[in-house]
N, C-alpha and C. Protein backbone atom coordinates (compact mmCIF):
# COMPACT_ATOMS: atom_id res chain seq x y z
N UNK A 1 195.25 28.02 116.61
CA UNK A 1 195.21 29.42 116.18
C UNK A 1 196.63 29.93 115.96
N UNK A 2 196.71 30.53 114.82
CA UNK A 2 198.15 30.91 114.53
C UNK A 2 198.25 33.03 115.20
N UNK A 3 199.43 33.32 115.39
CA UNK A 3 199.38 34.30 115.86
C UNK A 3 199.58 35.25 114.76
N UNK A 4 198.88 36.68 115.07
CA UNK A 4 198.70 37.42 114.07
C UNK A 4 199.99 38.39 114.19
N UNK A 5 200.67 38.28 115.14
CA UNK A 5 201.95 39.47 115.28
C UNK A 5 203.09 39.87 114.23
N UNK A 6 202.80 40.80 114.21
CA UNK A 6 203.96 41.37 112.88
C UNK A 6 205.26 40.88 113.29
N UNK A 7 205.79 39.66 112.24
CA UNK A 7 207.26 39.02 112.48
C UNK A 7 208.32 39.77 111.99
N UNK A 8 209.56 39.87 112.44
CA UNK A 8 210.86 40.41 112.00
C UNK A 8 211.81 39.17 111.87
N UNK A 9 213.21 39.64 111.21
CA UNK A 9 214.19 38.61 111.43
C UNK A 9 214.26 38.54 112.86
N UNK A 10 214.04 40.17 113.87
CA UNK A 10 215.01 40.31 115.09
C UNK A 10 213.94 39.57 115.81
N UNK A 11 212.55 39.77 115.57
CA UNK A 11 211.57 38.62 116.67
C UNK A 11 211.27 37.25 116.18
N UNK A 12 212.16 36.84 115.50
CA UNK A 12 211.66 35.84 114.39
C UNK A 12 212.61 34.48 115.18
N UNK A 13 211.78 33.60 116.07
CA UNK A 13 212.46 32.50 117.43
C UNK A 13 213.55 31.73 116.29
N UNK A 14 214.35 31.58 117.25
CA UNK A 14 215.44 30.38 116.05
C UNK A 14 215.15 29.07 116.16
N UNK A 15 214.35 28.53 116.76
CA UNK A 15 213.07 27.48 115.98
C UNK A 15 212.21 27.52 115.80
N UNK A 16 211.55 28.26 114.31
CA UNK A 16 210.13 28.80 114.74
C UNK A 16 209.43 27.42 114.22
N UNK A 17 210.32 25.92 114.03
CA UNK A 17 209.18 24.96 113.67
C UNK A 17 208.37 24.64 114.71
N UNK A 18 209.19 25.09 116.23
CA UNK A 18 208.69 24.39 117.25
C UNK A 18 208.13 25.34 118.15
N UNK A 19 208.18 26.94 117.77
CA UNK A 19 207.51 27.97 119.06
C UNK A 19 206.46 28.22 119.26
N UNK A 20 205.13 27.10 118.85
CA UNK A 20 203.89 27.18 119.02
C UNK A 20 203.66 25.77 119.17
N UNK A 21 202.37 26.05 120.19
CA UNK A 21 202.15 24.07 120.61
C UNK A 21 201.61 23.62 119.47
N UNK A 22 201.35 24.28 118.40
CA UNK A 22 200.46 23.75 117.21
C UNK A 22 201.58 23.40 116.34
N UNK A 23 202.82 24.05 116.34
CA UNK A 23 204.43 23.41 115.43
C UNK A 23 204.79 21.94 116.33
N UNK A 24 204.81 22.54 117.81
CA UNK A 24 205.19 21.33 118.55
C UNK A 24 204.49 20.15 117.79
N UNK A 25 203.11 20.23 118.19
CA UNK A 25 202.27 18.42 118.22
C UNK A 25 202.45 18.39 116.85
N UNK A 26 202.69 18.91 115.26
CA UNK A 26 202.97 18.77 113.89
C UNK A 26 204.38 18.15 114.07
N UNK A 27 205.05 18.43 115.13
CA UNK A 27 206.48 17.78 114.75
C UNK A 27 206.45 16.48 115.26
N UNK A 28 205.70 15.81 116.46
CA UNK A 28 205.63 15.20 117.49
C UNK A 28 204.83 14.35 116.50
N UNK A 29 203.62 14.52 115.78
CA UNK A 29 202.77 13.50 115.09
C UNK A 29 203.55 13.32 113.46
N UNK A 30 204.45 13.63 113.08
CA UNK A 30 205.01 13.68 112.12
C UNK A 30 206.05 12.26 112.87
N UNK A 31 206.86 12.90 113.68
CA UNK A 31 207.69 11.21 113.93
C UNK A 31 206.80 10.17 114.14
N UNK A 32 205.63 10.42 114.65
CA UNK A 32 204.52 8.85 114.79
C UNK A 32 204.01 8.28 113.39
N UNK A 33 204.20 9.29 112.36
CA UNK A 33 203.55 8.84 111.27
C UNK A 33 205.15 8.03 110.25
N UNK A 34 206.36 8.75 110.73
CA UNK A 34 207.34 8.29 110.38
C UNK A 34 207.60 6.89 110.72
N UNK A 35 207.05 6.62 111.97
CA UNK A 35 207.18 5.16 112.53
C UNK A 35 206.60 3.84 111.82
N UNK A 36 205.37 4.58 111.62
CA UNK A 36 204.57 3.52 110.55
C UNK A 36 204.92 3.21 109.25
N UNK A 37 205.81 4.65 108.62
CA UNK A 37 206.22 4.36 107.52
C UNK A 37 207.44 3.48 107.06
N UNK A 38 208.43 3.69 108.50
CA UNK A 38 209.49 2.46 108.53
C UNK A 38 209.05 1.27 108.67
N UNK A 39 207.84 0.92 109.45
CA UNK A 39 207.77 -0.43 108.79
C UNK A 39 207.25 -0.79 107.66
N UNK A 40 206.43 0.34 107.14
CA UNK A 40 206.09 -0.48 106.07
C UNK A 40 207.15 -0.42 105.01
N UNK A 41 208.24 0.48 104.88
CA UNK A 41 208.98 -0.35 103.95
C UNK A 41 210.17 -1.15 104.29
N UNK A 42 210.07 -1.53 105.56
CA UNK A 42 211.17 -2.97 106.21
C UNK A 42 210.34 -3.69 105.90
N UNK A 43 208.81 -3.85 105.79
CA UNK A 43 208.05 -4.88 105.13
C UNK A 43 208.73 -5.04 103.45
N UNK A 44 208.43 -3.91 102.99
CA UNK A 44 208.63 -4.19 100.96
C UNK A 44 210.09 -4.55 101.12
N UNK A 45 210.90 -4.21 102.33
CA UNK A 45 212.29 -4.97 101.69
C UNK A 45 212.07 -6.05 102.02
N UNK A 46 211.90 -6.63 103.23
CA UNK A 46 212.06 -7.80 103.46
C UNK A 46 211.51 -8.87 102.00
N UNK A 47 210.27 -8.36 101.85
CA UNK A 47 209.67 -9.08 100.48
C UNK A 47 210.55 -9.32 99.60
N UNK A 48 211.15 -8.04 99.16
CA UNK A 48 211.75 -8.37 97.82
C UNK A 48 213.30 -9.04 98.10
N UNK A 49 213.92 -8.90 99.49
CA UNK A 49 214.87 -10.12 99.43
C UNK A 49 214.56 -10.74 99.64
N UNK A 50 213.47 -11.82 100.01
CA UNK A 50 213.21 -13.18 99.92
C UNK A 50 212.59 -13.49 98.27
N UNK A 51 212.47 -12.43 97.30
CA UNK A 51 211.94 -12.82 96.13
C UNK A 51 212.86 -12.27 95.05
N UNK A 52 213.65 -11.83 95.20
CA UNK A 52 214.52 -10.86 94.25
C UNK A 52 215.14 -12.08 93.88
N UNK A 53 215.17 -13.49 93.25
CA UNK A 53 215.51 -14.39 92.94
C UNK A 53 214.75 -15.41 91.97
N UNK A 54 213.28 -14.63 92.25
CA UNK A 54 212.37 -15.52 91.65
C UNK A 54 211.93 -14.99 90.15
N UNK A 55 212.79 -15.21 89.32
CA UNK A 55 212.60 -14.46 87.82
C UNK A 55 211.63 -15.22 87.10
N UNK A 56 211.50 -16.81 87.59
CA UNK A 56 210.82 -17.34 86.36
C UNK A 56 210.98 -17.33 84.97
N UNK A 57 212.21 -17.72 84.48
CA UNK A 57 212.70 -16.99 83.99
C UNK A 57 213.45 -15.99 82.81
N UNK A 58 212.87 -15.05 83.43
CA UNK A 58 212.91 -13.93 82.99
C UNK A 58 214.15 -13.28 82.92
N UNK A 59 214.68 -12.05 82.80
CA UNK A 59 215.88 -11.27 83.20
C UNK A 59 216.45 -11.00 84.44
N UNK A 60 217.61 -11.25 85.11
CA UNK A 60 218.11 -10.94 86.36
C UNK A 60 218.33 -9.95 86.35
N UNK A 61 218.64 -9.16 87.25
CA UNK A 61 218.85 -8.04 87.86
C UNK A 61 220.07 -7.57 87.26
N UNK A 62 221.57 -8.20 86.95
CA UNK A 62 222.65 -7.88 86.11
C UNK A 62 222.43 -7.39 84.81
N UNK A 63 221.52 -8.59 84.22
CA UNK A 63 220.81 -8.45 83.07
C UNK A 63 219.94 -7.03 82.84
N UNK A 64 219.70 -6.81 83.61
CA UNK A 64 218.06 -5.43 83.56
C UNK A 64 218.55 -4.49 83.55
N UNK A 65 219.22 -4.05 85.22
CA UNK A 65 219.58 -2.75 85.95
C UNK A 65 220.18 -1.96 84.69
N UNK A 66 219.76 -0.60 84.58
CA UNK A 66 220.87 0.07 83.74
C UNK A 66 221.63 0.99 85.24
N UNK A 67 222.79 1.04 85.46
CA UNK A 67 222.83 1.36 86.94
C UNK A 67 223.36 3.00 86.87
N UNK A 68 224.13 3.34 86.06
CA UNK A 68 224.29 4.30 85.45
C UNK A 68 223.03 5.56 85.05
N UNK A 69 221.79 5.12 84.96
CA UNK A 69 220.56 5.47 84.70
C UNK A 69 220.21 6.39 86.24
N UNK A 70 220.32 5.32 87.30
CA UNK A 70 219.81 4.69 88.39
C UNK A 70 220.85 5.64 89.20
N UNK A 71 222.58 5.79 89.26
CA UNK A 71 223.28 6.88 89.75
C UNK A 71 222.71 8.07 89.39
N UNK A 72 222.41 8.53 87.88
CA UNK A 72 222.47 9.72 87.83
C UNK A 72 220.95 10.38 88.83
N UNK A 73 219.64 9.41 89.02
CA UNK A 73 218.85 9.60 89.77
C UNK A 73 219.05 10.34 91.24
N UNK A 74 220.29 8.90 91.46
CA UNK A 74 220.13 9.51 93.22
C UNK A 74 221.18 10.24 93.38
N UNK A 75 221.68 10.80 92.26
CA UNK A 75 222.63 11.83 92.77
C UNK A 75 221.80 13.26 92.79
N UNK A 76 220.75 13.18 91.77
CA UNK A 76 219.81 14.10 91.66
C UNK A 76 219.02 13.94 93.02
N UNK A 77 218.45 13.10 93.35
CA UNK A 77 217.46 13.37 95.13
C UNK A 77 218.26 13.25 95.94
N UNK A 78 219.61 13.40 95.74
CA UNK A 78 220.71 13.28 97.03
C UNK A 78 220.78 15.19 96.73
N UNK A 79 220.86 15.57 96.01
CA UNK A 79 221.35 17.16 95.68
C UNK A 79 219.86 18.10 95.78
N UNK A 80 218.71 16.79 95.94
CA UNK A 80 217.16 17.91 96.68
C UNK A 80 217.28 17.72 98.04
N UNK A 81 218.33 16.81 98.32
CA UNK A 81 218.16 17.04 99.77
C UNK A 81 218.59 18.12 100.59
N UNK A 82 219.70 18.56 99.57
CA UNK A 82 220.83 19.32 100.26
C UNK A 82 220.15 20.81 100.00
N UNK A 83 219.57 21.05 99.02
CA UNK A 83 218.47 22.35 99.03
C UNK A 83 217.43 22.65 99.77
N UNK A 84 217.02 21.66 100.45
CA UNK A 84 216.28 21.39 101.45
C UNK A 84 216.52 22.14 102.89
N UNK A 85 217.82 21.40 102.75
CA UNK A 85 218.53 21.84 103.72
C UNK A 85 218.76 23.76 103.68
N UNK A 86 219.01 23.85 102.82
CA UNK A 86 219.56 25.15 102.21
C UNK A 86 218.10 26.22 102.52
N UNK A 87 216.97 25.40 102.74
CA UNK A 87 215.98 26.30 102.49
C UNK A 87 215.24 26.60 103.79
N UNK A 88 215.63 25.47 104.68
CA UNK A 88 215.56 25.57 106.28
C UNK A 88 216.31 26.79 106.67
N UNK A 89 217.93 26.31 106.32
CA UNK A 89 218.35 27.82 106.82
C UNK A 89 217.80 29.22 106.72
N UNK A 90 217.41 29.36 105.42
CA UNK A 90 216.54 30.67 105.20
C UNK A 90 215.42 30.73 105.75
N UNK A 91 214.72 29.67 105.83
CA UNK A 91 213.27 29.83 107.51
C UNK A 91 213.77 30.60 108.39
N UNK A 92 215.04 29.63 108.86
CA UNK A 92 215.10 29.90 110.22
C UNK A 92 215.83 31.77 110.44
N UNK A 93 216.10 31.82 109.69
CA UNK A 93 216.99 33.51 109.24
C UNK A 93 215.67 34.56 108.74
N UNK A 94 214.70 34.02 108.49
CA UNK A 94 213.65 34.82 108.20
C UNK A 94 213.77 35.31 106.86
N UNK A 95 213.85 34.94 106.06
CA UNK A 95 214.16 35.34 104.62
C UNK A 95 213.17 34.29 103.75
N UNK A 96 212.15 34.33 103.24
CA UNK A 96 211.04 34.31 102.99
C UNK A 96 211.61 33.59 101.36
N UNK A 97 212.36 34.95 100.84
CA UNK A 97 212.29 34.95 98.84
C UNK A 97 213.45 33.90 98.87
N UNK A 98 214.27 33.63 99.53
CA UNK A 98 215.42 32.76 99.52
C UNK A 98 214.46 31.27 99.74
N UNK A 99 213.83 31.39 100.96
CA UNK A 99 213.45 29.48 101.41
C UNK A 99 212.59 29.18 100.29
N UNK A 100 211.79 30.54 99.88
CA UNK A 100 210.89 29.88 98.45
C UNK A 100 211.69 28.76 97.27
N UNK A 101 212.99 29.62 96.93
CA UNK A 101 213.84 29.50 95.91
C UNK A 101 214.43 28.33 96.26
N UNK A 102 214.45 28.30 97.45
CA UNK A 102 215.33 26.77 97.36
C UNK A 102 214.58 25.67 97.46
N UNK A 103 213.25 25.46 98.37
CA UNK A 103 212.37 24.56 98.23
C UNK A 103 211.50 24.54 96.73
N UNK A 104 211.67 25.66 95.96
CA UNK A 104 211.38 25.78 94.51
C UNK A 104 212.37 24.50 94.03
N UNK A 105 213.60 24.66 94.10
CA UNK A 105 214.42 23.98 93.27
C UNK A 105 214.60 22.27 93.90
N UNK A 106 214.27 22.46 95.11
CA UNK A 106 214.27 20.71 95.21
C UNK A 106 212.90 20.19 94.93
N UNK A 107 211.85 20.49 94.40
CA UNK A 107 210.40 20.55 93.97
C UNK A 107 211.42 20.26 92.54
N UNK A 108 212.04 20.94 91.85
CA UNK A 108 212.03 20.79 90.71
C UNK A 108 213.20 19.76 90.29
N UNK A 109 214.02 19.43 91.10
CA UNK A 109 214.90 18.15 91.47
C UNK A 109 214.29 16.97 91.84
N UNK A 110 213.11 16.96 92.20
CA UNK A 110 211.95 15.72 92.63
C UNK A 110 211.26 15.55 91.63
N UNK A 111 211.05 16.50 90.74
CA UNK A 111 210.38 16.05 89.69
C UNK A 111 211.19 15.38 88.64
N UNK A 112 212.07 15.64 88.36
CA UNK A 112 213.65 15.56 87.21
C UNK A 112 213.79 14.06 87.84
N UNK A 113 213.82 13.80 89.30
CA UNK A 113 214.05 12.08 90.03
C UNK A 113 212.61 11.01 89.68
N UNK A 114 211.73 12.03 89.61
CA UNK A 114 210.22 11.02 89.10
C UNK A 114 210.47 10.90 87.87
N UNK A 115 210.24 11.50 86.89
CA UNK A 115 210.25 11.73 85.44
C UNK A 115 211.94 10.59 85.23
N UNK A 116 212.58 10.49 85.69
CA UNK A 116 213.65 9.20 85.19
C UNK A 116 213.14 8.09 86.08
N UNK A 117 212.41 7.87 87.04
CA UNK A 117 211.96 6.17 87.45
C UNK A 117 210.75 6.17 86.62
N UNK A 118 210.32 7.33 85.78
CA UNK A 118 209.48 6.44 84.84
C UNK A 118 209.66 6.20 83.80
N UNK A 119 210.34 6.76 83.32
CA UNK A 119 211.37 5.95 82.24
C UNK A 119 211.61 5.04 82.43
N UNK A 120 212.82 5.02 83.57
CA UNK A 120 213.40 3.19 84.20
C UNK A 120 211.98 2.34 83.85
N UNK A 121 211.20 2.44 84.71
CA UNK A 121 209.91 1.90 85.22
C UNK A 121 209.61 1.32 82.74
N UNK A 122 209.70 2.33 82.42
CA UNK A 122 209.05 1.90 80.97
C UNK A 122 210.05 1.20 80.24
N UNK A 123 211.31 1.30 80.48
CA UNK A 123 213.10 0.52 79.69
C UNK A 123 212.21 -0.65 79.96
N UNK A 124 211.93 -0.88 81.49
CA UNK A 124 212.09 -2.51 81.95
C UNK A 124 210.59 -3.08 81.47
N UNK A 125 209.49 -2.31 81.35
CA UNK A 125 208.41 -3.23 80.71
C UNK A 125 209.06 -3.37 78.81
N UNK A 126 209.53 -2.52 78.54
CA UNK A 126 209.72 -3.34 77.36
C UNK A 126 210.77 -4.40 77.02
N UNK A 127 211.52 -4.29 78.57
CA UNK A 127 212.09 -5.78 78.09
C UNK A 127 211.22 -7.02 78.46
N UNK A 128 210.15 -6.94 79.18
CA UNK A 128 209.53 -8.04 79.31
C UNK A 128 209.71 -7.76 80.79
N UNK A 129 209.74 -6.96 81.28
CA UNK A 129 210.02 -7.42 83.02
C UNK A 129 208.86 -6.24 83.39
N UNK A 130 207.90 -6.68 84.05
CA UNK A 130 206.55 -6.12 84.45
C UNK A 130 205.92 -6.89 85.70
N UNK A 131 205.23 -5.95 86.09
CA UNK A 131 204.58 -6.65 87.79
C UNK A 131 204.15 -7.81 87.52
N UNK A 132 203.38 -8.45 86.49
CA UNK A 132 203.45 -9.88 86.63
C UNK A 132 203.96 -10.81 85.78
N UNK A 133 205.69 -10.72 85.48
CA UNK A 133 205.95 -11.11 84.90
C UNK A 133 206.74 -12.25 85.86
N UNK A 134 206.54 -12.19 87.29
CA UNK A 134 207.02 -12.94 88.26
C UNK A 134 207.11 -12.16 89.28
N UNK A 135 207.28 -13.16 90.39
CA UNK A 135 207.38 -13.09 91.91
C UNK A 135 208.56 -11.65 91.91
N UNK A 136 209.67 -11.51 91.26
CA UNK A 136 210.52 -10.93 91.27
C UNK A 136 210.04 -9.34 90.69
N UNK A 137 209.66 -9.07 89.90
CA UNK A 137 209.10 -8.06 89.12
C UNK A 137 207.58 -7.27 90.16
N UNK A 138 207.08 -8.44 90.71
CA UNK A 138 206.17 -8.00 91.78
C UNK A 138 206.50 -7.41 93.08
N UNK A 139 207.97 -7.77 93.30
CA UNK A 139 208.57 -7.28 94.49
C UNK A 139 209.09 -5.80 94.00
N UNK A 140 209.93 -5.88 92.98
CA UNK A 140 210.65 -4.76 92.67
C UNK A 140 209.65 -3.70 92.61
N UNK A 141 208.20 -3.70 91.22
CA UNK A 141 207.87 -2.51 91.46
C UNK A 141 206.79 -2.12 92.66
N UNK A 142 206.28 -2.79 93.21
CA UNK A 142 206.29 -2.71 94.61
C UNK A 142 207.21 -1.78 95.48
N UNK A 143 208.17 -2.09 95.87
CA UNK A 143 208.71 -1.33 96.63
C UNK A 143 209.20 -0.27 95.90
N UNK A 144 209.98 0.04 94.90
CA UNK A 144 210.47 1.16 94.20
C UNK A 144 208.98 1.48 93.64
N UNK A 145 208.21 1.13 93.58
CA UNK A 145 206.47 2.40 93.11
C UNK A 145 206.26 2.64 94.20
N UNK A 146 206.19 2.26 95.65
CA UNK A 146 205.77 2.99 96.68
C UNK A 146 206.43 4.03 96.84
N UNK A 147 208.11 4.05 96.93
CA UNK A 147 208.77 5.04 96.70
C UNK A 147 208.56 6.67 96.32
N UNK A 148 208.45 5.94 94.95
CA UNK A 148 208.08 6.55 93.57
C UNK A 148 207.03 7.49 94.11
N UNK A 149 205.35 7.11 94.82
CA UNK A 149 204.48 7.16 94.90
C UNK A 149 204.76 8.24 96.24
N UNK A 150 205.60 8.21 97.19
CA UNK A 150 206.28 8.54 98.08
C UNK A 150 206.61 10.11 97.58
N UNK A 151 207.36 10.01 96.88
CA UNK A 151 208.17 11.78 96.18
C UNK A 151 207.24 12.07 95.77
N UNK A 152 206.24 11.33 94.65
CA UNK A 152 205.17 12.12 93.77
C UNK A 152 204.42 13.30 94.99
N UNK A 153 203.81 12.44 96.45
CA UNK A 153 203.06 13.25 97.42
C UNK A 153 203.80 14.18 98.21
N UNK A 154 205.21 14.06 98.15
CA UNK A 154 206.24 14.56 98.68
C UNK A 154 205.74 16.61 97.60
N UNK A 155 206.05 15.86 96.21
CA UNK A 155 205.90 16.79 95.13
C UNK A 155 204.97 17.96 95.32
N UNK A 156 203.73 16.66 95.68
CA UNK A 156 202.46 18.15 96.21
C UNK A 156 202.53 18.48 97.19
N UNK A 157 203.07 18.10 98.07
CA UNK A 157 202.65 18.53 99.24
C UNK A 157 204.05 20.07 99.27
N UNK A 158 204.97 19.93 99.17
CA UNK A 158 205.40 21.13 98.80
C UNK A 158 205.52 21.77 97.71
N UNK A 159 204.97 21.69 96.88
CA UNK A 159 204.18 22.66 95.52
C UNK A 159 202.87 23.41 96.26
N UNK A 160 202.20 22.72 96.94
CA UNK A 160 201.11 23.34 97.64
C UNK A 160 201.21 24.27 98.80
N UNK A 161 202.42 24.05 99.13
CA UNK A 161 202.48 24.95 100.50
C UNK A 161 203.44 26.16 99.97
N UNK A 162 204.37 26.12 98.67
CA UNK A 162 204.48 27.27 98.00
C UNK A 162 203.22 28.45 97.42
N UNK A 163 202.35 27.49 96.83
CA UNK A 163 201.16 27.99 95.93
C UNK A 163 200.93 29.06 97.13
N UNK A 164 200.26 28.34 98.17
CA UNK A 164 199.16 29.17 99.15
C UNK A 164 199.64 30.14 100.10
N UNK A 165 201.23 29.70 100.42
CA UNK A 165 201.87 30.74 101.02
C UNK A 165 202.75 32.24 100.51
N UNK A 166 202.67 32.24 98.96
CA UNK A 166 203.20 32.33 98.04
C UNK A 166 203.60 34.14 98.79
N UNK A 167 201.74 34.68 98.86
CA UNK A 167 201.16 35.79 99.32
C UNK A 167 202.04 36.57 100.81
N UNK A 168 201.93 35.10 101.55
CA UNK A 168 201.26 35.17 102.91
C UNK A 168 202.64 35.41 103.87
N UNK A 169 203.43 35.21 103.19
CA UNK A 169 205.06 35.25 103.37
C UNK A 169 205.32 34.41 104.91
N UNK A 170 205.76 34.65 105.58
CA UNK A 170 206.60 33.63 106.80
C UNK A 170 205.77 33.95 108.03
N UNK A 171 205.59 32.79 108.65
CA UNK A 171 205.08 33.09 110.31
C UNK A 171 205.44 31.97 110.93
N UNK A 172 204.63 31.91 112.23
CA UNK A 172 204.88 30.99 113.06
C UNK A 172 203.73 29.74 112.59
N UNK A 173 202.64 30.07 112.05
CA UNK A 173 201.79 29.24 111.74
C UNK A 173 202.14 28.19 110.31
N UNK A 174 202.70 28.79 109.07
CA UNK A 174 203.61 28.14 108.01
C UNK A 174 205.02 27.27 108.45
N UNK A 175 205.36 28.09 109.16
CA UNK A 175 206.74 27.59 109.44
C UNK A 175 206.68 26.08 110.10
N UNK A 176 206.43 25.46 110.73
CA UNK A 176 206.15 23.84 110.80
C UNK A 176 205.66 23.44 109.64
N UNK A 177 204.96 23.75 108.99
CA UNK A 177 204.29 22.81 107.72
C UNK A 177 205.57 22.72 106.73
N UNK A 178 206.58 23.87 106.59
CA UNK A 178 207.67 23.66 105.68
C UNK A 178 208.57 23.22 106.09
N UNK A 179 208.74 22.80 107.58
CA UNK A 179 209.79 22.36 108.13
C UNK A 179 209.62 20.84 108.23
N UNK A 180 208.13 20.23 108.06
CA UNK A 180 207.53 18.98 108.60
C UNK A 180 208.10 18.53 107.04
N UNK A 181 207.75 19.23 106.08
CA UNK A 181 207.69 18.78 105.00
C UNK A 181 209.23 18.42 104.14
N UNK A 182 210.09 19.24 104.87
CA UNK A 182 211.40 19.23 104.40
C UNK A 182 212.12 17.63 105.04
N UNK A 183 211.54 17.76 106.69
CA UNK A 183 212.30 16.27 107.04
C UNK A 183 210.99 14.91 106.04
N UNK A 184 210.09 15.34 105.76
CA UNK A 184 209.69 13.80 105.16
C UNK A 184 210.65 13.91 103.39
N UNK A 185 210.96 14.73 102.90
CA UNK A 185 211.69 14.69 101.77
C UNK A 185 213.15 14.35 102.06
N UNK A 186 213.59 14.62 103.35
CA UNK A 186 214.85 13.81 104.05
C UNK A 186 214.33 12.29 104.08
N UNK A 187 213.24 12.00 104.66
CA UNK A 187 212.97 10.73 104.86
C UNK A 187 212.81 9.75 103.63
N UNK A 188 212.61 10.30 102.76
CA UNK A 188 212.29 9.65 101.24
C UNK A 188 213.98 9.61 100.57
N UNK A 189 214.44 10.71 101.00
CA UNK A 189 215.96 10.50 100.45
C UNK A 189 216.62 9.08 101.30
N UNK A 190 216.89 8.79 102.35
CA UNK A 190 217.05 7.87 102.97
C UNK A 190 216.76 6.35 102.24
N UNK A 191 215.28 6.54 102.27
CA UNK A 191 214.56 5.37 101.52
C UNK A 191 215.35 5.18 100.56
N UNK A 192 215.80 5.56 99.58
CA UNK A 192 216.05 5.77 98.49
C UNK A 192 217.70 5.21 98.43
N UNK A 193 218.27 5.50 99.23
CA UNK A 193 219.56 5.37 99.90
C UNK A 193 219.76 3.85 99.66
N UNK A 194 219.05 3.15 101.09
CA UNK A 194 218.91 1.85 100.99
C UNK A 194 218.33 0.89 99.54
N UNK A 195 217.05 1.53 98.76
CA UNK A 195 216.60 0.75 97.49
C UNK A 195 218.27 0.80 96.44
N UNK A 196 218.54 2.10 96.77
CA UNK A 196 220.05 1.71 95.84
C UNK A 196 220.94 1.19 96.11
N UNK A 197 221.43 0.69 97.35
CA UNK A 197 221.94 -0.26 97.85
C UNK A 197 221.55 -1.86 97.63
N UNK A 198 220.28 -1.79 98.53
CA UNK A 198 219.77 -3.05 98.43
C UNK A 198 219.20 -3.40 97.04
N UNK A 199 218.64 -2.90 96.46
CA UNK A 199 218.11 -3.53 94.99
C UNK A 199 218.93 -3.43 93.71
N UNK A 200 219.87 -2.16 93.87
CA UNK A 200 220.77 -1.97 92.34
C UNK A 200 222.17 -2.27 92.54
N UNK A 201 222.56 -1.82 93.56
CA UNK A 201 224.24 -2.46 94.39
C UNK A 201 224.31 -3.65 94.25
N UNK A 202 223.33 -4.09 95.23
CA UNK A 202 223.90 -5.44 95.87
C UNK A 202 222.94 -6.37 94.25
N UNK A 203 222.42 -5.82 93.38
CA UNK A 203 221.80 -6.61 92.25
C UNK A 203 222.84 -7.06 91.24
N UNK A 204 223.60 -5.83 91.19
CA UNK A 204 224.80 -5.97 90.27
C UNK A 204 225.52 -6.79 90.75
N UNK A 205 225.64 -7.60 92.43
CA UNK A 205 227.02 -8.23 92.16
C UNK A 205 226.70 -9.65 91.87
């Protein structure tokens, strides 16, 4: 049950993700669900370095990567992260039209980061490099589509909690759901971190 009390900035707790046992156990089952999600993609890496070799062959990774493509991406979900950030602060300050605006704009920085891996995703089927075009191509979009698949739910899930709260402005009962939702869009930035490391860095050398 969320509480019905008229909020201010001045009564407004300076963690309101956590001042109800119902924010608490959302934050508490959010790291358990985080747990599962690290392994499963220490699983898709592990895969694709034991296969990121197997072209059959096809195009290598020097050959493919446009990497330049691939920077301007994660400089874009490196800069939704930081709005993210930007939009916590305004939670936590009680300012409602500000956290909209900024979780507006990394919503719209997540989309600008989808809309170019599907591009990437379409460059590389027309060179011939597609999920079964080998062991290698099965690894890659594998792990970069889970990703992918990753921000897309990332996408709704805070598009949706704008939509419905749009009205309803700030409480103690919203406030975990935008705060839960901001660290899994941290958590996808991360991901993302390592696939550009491990798959486009270390591909190029």
């Amino acid at each position: 049950m969320h509480t019905e009390e008229k909020l201010t900035a001045e009564t407004f707790p300076a963690s309101p993700e956590k001042a109800t046992l119902e924010g608490k156990n959302k934050f508490l089952g959010f790291w358990l669900f985080l747990g599962g999600e690290t392994v499963l993609f220490a699983s898709l890496f592990a895969t694709y370095l034991a296969l990121n070799d197997s072209t059959a062959g096809g195009k290598t990774t020097q050959e493919l990567f446009d990497l330049p493509l691939v920077f301007a991406a994660t400089m874009i979900l490196l800069t939704s992260s930081l709005t993210s950030v930007y939009a916590m602060y305004h939670m936590k300050n009680f300012n409602f039209k500000k956290m909209q605006l900024w979780m507006g704009i990394t919503w719209l920085l997540g989309l600008a980061f989808l809309i170019l891996e599907i591009y990437e995703f379409n460059h590389y089927v027309h060179l011939g490099h597609t999920f079964t075009s080998s062991a290698f191509g099965s690894a890659f979009y594998t792990l970069v589509g889970t990703h992918g698949a990753h921000v897309f739910f990332g996408l709704l899930w805070i598009g949706t909690l704008l939509i419905r709260n749009m009205k309803r402005g700030l409480d103690l009962y919203n406030a975990p759901k935008f705060y839960v939702a901001s660290l899994y869009w941290h958590f996808i930035d991360v991901v993302w971190l390592f696939i550009f490391t491990v798959v486009y860095l270390m591909g190029m050398v």
